[in-house]
N, C-alpha and C. Protein backbone atom coordinates (compact mmCIF):
# COMPACT_ATOMS: atom_id res chain seq x y z
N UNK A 1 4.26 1.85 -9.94
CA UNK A 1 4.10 0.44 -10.16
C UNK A 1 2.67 0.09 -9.82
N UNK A 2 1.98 0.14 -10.66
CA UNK A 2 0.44 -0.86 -10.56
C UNK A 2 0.53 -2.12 -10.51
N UNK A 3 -0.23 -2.61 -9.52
CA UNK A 3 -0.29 -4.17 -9.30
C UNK A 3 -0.73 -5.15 -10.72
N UNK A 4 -0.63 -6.13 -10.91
CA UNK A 4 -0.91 -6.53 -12.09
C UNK A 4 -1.59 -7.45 -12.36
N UNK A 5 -1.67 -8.76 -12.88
CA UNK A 5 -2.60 -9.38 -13.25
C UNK A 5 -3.24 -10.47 -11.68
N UNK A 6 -2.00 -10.51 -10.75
CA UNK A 6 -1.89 -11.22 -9.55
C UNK A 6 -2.87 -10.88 -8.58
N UNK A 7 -3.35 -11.42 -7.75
CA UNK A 7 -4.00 -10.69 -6.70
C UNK A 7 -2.92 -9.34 -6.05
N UNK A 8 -3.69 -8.44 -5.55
CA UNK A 8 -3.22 -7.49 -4.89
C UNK A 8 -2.65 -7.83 -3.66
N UNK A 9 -1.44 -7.33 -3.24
CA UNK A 9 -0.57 -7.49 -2.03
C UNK A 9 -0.93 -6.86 -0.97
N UNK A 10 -1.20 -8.26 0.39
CA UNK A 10 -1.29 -6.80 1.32
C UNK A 10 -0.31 -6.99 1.99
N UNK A 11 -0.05 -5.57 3.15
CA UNK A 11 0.92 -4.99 3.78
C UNK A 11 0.65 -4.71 5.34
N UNK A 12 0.70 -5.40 6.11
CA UNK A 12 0.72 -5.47 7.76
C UNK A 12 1.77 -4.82 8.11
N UNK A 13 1.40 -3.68 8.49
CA UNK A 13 2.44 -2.59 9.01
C UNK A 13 1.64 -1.83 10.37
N UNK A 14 3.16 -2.31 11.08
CA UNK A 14 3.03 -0.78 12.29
C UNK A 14 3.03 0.50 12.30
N UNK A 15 2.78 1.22 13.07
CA UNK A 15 2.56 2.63 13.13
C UNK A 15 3.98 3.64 12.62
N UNK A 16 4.83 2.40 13.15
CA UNK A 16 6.19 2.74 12.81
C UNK A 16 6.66 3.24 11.32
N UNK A 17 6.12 1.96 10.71
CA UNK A 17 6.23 1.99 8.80
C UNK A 17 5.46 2.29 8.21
N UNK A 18 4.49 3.55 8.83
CA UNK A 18 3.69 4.47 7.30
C UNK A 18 3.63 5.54 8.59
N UNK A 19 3.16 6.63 7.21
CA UNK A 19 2.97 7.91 8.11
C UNK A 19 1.85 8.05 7.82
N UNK A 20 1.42 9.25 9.77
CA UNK A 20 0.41 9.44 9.47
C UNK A 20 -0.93 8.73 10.17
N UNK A 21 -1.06 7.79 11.21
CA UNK A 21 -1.51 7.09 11.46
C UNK A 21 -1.09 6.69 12.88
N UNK A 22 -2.31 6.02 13.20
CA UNK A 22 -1.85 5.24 14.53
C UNK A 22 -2.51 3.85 14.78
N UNK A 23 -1.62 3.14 15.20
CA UNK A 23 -1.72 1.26 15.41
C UNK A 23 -1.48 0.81 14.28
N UNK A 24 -1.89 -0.64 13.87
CA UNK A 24 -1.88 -1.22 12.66
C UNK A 24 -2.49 -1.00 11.58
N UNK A 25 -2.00 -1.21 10.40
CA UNK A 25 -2.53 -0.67 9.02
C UNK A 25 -2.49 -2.31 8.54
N UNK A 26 -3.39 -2.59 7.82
CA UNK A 26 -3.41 -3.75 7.00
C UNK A 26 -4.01 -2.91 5.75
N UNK A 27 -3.13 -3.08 4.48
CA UNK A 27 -3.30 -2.90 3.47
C UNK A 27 -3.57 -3.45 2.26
N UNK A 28 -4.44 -3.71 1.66
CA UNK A 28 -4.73 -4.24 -0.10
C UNK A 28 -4.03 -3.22 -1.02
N UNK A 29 -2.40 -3.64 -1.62
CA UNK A 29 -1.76 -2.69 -2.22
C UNK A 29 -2.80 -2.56 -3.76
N UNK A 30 -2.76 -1.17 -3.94
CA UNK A 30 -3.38 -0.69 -5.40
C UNK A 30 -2.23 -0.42 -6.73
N UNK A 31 -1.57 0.23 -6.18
CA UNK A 31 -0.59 1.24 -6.52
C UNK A 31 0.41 1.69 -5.73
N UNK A 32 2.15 1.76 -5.79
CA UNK A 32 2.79 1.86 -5.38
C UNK A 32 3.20 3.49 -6.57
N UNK A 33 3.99 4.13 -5.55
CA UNK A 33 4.96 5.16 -6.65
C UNK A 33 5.50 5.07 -6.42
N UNK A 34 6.71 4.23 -7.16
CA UNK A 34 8.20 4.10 -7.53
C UNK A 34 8.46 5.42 -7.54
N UNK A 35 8.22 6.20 -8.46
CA UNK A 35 9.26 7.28 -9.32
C UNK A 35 9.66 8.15 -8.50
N UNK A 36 8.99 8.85 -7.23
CA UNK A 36 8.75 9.96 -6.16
C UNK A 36 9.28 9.33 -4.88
N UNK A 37 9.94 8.72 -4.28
CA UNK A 37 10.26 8.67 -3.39
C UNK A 37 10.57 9.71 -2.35
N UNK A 38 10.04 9.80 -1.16
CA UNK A 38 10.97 10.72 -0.02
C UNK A 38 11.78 10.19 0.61
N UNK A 39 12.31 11.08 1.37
CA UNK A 39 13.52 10.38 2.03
C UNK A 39 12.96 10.87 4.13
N UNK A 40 12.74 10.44 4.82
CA UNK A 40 12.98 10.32 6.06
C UNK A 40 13.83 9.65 6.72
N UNK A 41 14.81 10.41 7.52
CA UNK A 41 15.69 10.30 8.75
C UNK A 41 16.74 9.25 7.68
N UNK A 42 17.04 9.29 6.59
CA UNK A 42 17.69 8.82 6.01
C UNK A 42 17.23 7.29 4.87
N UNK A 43 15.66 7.03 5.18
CA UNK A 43 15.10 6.69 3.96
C UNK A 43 14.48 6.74 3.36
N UNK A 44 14.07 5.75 2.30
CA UNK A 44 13.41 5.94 1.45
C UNK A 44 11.99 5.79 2.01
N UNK A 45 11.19 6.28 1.32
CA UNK A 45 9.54 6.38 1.76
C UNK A 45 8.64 6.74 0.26
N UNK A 46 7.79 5.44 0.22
CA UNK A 46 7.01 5.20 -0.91
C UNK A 46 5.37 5.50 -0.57
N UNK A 47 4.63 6.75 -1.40
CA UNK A 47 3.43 6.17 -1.26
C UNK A 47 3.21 5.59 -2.27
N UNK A 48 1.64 4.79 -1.20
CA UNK A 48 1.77 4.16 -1.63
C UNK A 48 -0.15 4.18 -1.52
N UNK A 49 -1.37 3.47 -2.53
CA UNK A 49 -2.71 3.90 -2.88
C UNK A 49 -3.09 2.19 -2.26
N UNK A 50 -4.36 2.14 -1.25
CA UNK A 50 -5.24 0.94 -2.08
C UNK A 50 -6.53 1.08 -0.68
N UNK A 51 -6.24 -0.45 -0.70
CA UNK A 51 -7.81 -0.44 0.38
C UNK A 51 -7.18 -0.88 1.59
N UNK A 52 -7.95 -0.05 3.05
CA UNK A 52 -7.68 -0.09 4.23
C UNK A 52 -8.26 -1.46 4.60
N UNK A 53 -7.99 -2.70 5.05
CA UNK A 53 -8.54 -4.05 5.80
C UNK A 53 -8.67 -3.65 7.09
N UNK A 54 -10.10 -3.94 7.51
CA UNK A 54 -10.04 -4.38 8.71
C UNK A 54 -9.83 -5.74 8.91
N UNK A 55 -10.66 -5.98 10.12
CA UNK A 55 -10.67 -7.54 11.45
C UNK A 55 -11.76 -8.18 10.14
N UNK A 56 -10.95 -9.46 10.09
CA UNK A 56 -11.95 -10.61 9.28
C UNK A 56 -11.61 -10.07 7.79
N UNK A 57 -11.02 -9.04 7.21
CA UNK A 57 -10.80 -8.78 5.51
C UNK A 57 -11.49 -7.54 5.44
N UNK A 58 -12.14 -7.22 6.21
CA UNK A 58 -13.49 -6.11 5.76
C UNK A 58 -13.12 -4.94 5.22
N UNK A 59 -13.68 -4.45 4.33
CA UNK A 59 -12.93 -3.18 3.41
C UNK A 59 -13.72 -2.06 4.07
N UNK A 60 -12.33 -1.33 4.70
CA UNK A 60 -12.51 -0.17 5.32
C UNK A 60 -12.88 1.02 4.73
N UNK A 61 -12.30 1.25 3.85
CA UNK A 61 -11.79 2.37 2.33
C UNK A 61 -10.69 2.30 1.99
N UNK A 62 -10.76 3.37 0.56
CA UNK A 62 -9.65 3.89 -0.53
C UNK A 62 -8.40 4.45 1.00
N UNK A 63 -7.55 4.51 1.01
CA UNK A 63 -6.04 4.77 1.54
C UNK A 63 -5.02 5.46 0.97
N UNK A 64 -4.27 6.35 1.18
CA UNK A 64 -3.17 7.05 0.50
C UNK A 64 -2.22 6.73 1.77
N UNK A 65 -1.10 6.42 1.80
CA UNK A 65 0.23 6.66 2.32
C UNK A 65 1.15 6.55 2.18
N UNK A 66 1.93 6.99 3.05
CA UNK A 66 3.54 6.72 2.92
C UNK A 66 3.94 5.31 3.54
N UNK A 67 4.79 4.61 3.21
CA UNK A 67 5.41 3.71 3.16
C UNK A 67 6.82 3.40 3.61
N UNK A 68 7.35 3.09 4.61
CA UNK A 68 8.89 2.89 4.35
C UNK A 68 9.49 1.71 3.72
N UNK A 69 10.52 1.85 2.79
CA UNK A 69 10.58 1.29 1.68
C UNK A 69 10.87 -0.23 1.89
N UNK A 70 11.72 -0.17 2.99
CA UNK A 70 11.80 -1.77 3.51
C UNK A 70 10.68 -2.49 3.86
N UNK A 71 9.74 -1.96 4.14
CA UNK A 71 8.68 -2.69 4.26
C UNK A 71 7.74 -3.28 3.42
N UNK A 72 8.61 -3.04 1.88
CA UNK A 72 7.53 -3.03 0.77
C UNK A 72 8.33 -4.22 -0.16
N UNK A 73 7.96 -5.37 0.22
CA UNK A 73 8.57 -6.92 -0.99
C UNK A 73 8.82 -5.75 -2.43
N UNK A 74 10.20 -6.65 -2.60
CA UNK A 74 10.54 -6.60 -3.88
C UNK A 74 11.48 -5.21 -4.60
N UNK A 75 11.01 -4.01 -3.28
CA UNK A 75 12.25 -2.86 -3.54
C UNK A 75 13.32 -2.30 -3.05
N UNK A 76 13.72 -3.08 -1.97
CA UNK A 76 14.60 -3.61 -1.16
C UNK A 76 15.44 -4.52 -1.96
C-alpha cells in the first residue's frame, strides 16, 4: 500500500511496536507492505518504508521496519 494523494501518515510508536530499535520512533509513512506480513508471538507484523522524524519534524532519514499491525490505522 503506497500512500496516496493525502499527506503522508505518521506513526508514534514505542520500542514495543517495531522491531529493531530502541525508544521512540516517529514515522512519515512511505509505504506500507500489505502482501508479506510476519507473524510474531502470534501477530501480524507489517514493514513498513518512510522517513525517521525527529524533535521539532526534522528529517532524520529513509527507515525500513517492522510494524505491529495494530498499530497501523486502517488494518485492524
Amino acid at each position: 500500500m503506497t500512500v496516496g494523494e493525502r499527506p503522508d501518515p505518521i506513526l508514534v510508536l514505542d520500542d514495543a511496536d517495531y522491531r529493531y530499535g530502541a525508544g521512540p520512533l516517529v514515522l512519515r509513512v512511505e509505504h506500507i507492505d500489505v502482501d508479506d506480513p510476519i507473524t510474531i508471538d502470534g501477530e501480524l507484523w507489517y514493514a513498513v518504508q518512510g522517513v525517521q522524524l525527529g524533535s521539532g519534524g526534522a528529517q532524520r532519514g529513509h527507515r525500513r521496519t517492522y510494524v505491529r499491525g495494530r498499530r497501523i490505522p486502517g488494518l485492524t
